[in-house]
Protein backbone atom coordinates (compact mmCIF):
# COMPACT_ATOMS: atom_id res chain seq x y z
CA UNK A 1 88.83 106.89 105.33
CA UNK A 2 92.07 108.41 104.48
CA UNK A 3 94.43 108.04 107.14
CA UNK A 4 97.34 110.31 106.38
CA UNK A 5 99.21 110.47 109.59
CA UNK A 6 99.23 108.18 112.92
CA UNK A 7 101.87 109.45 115.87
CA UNK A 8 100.40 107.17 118.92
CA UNK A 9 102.83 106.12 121.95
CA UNK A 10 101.55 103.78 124.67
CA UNK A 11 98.09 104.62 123.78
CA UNK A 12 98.16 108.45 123.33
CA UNK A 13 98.84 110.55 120.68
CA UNK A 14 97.01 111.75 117.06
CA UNK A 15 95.85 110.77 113.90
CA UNK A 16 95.31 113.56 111.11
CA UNK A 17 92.31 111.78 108.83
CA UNK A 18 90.04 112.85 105.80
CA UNK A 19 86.57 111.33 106.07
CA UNK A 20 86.22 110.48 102.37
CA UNK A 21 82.33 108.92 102.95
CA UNK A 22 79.59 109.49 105.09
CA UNK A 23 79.96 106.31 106.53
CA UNK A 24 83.74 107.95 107.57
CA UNK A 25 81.57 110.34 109.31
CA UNK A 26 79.52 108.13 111.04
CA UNK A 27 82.29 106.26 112.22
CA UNK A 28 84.08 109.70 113.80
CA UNK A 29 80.93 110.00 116.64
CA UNK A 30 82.20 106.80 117.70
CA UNK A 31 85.80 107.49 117.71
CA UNK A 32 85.17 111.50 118.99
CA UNK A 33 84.65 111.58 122.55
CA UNK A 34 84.02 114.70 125.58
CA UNK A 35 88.39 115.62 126.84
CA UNK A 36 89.87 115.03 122.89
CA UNK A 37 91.21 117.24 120.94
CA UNK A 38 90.08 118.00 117.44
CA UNK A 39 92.10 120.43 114.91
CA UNK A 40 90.73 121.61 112.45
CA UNK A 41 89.97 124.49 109.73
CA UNK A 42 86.60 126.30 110.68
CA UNK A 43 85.24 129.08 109.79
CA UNK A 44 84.14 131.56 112.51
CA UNK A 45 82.16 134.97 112.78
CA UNK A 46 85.30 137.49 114.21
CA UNK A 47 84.30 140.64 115.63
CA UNK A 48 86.06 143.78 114.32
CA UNK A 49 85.93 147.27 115.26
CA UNK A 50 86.98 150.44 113.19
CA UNK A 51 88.77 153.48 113.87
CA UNK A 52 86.34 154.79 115.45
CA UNK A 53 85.50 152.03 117.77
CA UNK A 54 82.53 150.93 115.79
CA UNK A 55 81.70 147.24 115.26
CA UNK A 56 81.84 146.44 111.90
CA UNK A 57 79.62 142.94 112.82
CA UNK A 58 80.66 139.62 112.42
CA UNK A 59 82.73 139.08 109.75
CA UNK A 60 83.76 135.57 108.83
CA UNK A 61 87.46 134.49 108.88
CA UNK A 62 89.00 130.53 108.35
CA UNK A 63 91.14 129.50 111.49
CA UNK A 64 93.42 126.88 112.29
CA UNK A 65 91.61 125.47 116.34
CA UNK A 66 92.41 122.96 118.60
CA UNK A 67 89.36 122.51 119.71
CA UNK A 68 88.52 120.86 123.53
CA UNK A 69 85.63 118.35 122.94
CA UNK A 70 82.58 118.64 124.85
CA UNK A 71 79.84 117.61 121.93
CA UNK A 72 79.61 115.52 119.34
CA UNK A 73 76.77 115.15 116.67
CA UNK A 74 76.40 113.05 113.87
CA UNK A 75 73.97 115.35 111.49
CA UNK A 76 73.56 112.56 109.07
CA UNK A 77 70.63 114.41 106.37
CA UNK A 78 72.90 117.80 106.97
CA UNK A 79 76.13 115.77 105.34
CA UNK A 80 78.56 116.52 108.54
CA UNK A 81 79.82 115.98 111.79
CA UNK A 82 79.21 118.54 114.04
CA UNK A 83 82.25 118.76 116.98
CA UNK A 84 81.91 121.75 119.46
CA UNK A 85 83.92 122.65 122.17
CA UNK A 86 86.37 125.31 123.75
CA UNK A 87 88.82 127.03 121.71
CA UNK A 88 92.28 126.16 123.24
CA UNK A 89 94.85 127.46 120.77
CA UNK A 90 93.64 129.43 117.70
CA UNK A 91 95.31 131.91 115.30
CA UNK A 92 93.49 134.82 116.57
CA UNK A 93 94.26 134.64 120.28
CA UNK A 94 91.49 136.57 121.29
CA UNK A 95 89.30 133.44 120.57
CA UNK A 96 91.12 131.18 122.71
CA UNK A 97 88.31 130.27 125.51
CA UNK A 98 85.53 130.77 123.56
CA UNK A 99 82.69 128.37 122.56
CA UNK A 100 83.03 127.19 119.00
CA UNK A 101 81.48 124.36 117.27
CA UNK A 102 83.51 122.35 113.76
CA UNK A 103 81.39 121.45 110.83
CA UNK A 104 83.56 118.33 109.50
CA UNK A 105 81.75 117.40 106.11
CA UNK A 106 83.56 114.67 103.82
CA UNK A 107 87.13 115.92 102.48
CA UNK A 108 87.84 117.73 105.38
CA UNK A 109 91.04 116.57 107.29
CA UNK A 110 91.26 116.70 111.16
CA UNK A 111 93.38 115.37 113.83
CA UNK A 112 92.17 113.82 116.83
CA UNK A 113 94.42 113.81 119.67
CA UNK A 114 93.69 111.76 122.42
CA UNK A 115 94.42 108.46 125.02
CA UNK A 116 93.08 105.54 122.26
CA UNK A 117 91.22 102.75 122.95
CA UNK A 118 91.48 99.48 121.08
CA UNK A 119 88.44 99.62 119.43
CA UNK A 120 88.54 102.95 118.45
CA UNK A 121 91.55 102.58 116.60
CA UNK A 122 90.28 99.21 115.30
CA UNK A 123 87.02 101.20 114.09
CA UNK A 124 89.84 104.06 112.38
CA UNK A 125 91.38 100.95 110.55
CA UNK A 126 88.27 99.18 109.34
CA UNK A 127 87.03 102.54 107.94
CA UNK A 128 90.22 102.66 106.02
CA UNK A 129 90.57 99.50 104.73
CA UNK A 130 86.58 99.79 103.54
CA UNK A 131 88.05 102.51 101.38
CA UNK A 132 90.39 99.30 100.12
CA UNK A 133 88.12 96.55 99.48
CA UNK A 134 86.47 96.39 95.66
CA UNK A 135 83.33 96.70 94.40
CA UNK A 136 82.86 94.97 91.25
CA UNK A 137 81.09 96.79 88.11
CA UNK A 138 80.57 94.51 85.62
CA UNK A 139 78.79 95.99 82.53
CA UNK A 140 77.40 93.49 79.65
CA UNK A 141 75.75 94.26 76.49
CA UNK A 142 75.19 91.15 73.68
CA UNK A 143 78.86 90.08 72.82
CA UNK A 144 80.55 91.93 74.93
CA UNK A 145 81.37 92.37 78.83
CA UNK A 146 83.68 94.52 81.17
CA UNK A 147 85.01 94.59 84.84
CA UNK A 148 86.14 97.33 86.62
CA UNK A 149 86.75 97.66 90.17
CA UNK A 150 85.94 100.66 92.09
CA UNK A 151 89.09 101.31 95.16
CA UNK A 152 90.02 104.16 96.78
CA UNK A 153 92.98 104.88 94.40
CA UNK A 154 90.11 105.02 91.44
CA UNK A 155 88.29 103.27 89.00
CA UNK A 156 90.64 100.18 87.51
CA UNK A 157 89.66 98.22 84.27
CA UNK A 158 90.45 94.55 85.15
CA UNK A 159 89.25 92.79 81.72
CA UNK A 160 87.14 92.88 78.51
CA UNK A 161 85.28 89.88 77.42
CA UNK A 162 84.01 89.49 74.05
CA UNK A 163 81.58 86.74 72.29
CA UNK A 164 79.05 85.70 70.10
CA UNK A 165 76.37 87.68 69.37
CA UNK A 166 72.55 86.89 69.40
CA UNK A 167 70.35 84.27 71.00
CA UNK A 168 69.22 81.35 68.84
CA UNK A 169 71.47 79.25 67.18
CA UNK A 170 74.00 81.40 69.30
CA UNK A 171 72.59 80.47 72.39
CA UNK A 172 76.11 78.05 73.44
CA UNK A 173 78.73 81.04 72.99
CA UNK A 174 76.60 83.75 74.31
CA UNK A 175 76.34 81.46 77.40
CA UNK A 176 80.51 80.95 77.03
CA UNK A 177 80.44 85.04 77.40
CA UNK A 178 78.47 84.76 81.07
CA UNK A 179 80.49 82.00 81.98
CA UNK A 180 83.60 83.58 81.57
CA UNK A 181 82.08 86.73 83.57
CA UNK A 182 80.99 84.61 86.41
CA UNK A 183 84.20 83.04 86.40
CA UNK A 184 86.01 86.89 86.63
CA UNK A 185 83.77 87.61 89.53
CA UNK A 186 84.56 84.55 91.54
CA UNK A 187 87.92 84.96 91.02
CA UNK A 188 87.99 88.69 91.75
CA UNK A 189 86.18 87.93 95.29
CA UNK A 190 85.09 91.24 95.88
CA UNK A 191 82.64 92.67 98.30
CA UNK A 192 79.70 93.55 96.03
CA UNK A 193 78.81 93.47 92.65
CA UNK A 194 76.92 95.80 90.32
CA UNK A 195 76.22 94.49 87.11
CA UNK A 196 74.75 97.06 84.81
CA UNK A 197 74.00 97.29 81.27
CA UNK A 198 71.39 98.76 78.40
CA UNK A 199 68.39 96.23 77.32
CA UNK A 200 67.70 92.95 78.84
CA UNK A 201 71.26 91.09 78.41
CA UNK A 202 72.38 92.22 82.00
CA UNK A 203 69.20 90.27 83.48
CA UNK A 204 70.10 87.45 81.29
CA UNK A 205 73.66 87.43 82.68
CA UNK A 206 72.03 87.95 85.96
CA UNK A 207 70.16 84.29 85.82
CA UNK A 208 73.16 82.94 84.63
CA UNK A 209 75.26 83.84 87.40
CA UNK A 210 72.46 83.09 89.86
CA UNK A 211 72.35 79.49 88.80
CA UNK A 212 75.83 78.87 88.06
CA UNK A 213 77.80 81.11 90.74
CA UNK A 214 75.05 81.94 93.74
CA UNK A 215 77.84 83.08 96.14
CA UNK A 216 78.54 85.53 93.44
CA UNK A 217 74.60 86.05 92.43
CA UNK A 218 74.31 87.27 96.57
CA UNK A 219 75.86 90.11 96.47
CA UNK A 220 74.52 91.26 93.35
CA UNK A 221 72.75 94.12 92.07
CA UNK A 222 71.39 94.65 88.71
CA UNK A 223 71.43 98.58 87.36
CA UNK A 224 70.00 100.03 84.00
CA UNK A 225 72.95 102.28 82.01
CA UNK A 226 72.50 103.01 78.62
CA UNK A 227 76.41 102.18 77.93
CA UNK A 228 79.39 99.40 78.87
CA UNK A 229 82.92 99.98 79.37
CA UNK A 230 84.17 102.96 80.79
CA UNK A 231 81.23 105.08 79.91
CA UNK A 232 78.87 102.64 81.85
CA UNK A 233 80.73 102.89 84.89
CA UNK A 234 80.59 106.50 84.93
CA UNK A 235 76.81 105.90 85.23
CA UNK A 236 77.05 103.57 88.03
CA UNK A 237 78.96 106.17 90.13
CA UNK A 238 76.90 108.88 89.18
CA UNK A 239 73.83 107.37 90.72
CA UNK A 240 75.44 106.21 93.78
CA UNK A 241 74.93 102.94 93.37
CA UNK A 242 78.81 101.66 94.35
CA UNK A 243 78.09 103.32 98.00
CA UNK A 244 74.84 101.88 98.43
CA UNK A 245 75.78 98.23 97.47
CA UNK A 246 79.10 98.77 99.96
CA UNK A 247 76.39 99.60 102.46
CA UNK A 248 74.79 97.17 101.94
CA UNK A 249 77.37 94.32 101.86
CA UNK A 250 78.18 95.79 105.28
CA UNK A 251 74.70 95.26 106.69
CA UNK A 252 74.38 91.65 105.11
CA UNK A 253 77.61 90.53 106.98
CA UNK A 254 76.13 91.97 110.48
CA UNK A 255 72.60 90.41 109.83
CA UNK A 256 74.11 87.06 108.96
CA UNK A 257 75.97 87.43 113.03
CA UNK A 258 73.06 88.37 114.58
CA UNK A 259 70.96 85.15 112.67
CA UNK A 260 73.74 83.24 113.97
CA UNK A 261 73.05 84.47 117.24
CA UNK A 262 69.35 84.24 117.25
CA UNK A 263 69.40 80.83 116.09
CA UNK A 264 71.73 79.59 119.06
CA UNK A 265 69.65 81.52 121.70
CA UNK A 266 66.64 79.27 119.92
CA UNK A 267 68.93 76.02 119.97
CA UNK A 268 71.99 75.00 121.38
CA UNK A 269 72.75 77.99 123.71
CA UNK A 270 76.04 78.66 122.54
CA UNK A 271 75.21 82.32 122.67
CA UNK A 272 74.90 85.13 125.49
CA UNK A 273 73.66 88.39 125.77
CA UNK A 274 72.87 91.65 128.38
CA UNK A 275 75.92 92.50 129.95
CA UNK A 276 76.02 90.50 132.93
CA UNK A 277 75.88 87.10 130.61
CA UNK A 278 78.44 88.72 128.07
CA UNK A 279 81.03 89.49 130.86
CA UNK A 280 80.74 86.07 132.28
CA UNK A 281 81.19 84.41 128.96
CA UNK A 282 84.40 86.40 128.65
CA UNK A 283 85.74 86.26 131.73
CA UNK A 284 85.53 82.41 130.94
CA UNK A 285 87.35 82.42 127.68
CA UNK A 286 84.44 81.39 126.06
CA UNK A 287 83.86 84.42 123.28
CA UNK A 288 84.03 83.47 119.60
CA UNK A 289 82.44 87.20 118.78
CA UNK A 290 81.09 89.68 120.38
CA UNK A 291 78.54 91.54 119.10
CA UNK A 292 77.81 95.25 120.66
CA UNK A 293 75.55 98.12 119.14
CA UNK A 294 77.46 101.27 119.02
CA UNK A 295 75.01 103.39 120.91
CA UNK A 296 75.31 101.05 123.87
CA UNK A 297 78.94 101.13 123.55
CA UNK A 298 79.48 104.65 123.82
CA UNK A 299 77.06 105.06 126.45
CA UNK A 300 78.28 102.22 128.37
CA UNK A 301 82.02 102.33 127.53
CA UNK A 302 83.31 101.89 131.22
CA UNK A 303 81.86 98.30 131.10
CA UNK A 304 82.14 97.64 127.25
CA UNK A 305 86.04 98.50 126.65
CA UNK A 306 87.02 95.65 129.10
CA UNK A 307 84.76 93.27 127.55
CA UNK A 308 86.27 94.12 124.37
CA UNK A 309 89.55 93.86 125.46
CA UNK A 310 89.17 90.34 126.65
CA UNK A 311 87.29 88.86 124.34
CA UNK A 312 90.08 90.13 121.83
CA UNK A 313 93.16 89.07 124.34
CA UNK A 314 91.21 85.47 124.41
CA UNK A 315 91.23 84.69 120.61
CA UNK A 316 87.75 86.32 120.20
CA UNK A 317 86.20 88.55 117.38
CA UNK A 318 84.32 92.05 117.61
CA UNK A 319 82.01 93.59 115.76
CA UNK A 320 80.62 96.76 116.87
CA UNK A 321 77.29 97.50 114.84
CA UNK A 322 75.61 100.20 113.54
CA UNK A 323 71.82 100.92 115.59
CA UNK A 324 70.79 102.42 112.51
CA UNK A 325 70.25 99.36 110.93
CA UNK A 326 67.98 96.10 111.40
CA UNK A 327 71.10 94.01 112.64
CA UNK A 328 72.32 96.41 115.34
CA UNK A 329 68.36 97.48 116.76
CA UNK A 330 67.91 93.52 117.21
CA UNK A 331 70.73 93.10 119.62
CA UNK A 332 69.57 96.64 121.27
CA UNK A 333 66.58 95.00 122.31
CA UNK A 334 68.43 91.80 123.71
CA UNK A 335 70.63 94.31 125.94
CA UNK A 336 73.14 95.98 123.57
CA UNK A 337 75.44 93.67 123.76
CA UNK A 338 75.84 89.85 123.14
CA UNK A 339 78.18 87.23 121.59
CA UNK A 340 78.39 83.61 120.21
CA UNK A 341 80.62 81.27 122.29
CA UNK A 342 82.89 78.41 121.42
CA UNK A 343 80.75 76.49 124.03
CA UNK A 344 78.21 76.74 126.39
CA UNK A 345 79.00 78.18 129.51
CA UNK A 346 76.03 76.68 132.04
């Protein structure tokens, strides 16, 4: 997410954003709510008239609305965020009052005016800073490896490794050459890594890694490109594969919470969840992180945001996840919402 403006007093005020991913998108339904205000440039079917009074149909103009939310829809195989409303202020004033619905797609900047809640603004700055964190290409052929990171500012080469090459007699330095790449990655720390490469060298690399640096070996994914370097990146983009492994790195952290959580409900009991159970936890002080589905959130907001609010004033974490994945439909099922405690509360 590219955040290019904030003006917010006491709560209230706007934000003027370009959703740069479809995750960005995603994460506008839950910021978007019925009362806001959304300005944007739309497109919009104008009717005209000649001098003669005739209609001339609908003719298609682009106009600068602020736009009073009553609807928001997350049209995720359609590529956009769909935000209708009344027209409240408009270029051509004869529109102001009418019905009109946005079509936000990635790229396009609005501005949400509105009161802010915590989270929603917490959900604006994790979207940005997932634009921030790296994903790791590494691309290895025999005797040679590279590392780029992928960032929102761009593609940026970090270093070029060289070696022996050849198996065989070879076997030591060509080993040296994966070493030195594991020892890149685990230094580098990033959130996912997508080694790529032509032949069977990256796969070798790959068992390297996995026996010398698991941590790094984790979050891992092993692409075929028919070039290193620069050129080999370009590949990895291309297919999409920097997205999906962000994606995915996203959905490993959330499982990993709610496995924590289902193996406290099965042991100690340092866990909670429904609401009831979550709002006595954090009305005791007792939430390390709460965990709440974002479908139950919005749904439910008048008894999530003070939950949320608490459980952050008390020292505690919150993660709002995604029902669209495994993670997020298991805590649906226990309620929506849960969290794992410092200690058990009965």
């Amino acid at each position: 997410m590219n955040v290019r403006e904030r003006d917010i007093e006491d709560g209230y005020g706007r934000v003027t954003l370009v959703p740069e991913t479809l995750d960005d998108l995603w994460h506008l339904k839950y910021v978007v709510e019925e009362g806001d205000t959304v300005s944007a440039l739309t497109q919009r079917r104008v009717e005209r008239k000649d001098d003669m009074t005739r209609s001339t149909g609908g003719e298609r103009e682009t106009l600068n609305v602020d736009l009073e939310v009553d609807d928001v829809e997350f049209a995720r195989f359609a590529n956009r965020l769909r935000v209708s409303g009344v027209i409240r202020s408009c270029d051509r004033e004869t529109e102001i009052g009418n019905h009109h619905t946005v079509n936000v797609e990635t790229h396009d900047e609005i501005t949400v005016t509105k009161r802010w809640k915590p989270d929603q603004l917490e959900r604006i700055e994790e979207a940005e800073d997932a634009e921030e964190s790296e994903v790791a290409v590494a691309t290895v052929e025999e005797g040679e490896a590279h590392v780029h990171t992928v960032e929102a500012h761009g593609v940026e080469e970090r270093v070029t490794l060289t070696g022996t090459t050849g198996k065989g007699d070879d076997a030591g330095p060509r080993e040296e050459l994966f070493d030195e790449l594991a020892s890149v990655l685990e230094n580098l720390d990033p959130d996912a890594v997508v080694l790529a490469g032509p032949g069977f060298t990256k796969r070798d690399a790959y068992d390297y890694i996995e026996e010398n640096a698991p941590e790094v070996a984790e979050k891992t994914v092993v692409e075929d490109t028919a070039s290193v370097g620069g050129r080999g990146v370009h590949e990895v983009l291309k297919r999409g594969a920097v997205e999906r492994v962000a994606e995915e790195a996203r959905v490993a952290r959330e499982s990993r919470l709610v496995d924590e959580l289902m193996e406290r409900v099965a042991g100690d009991g340092a866990a909670v969840y429904g609401l009831d159970e979550t709002r006595k936890a954090v009305d005791y002080g007792a939430v390390e992180h709460l965990l709440v589905v974002d479908e139950f959130l919005r749904e439910h907001r008048d008894d999530i945001d003070p939950l949320i609010e608490g459980a952050e004033q008390k020292g505690g974490d919150v993660t709002v996840l995604s029902s669209e994945f495994e993670p997020g439909q298991r805590v649906e099922h226990l309620g929506g919402v849960a969290a794992l405690l410092r200690y058990r509360i009965d």
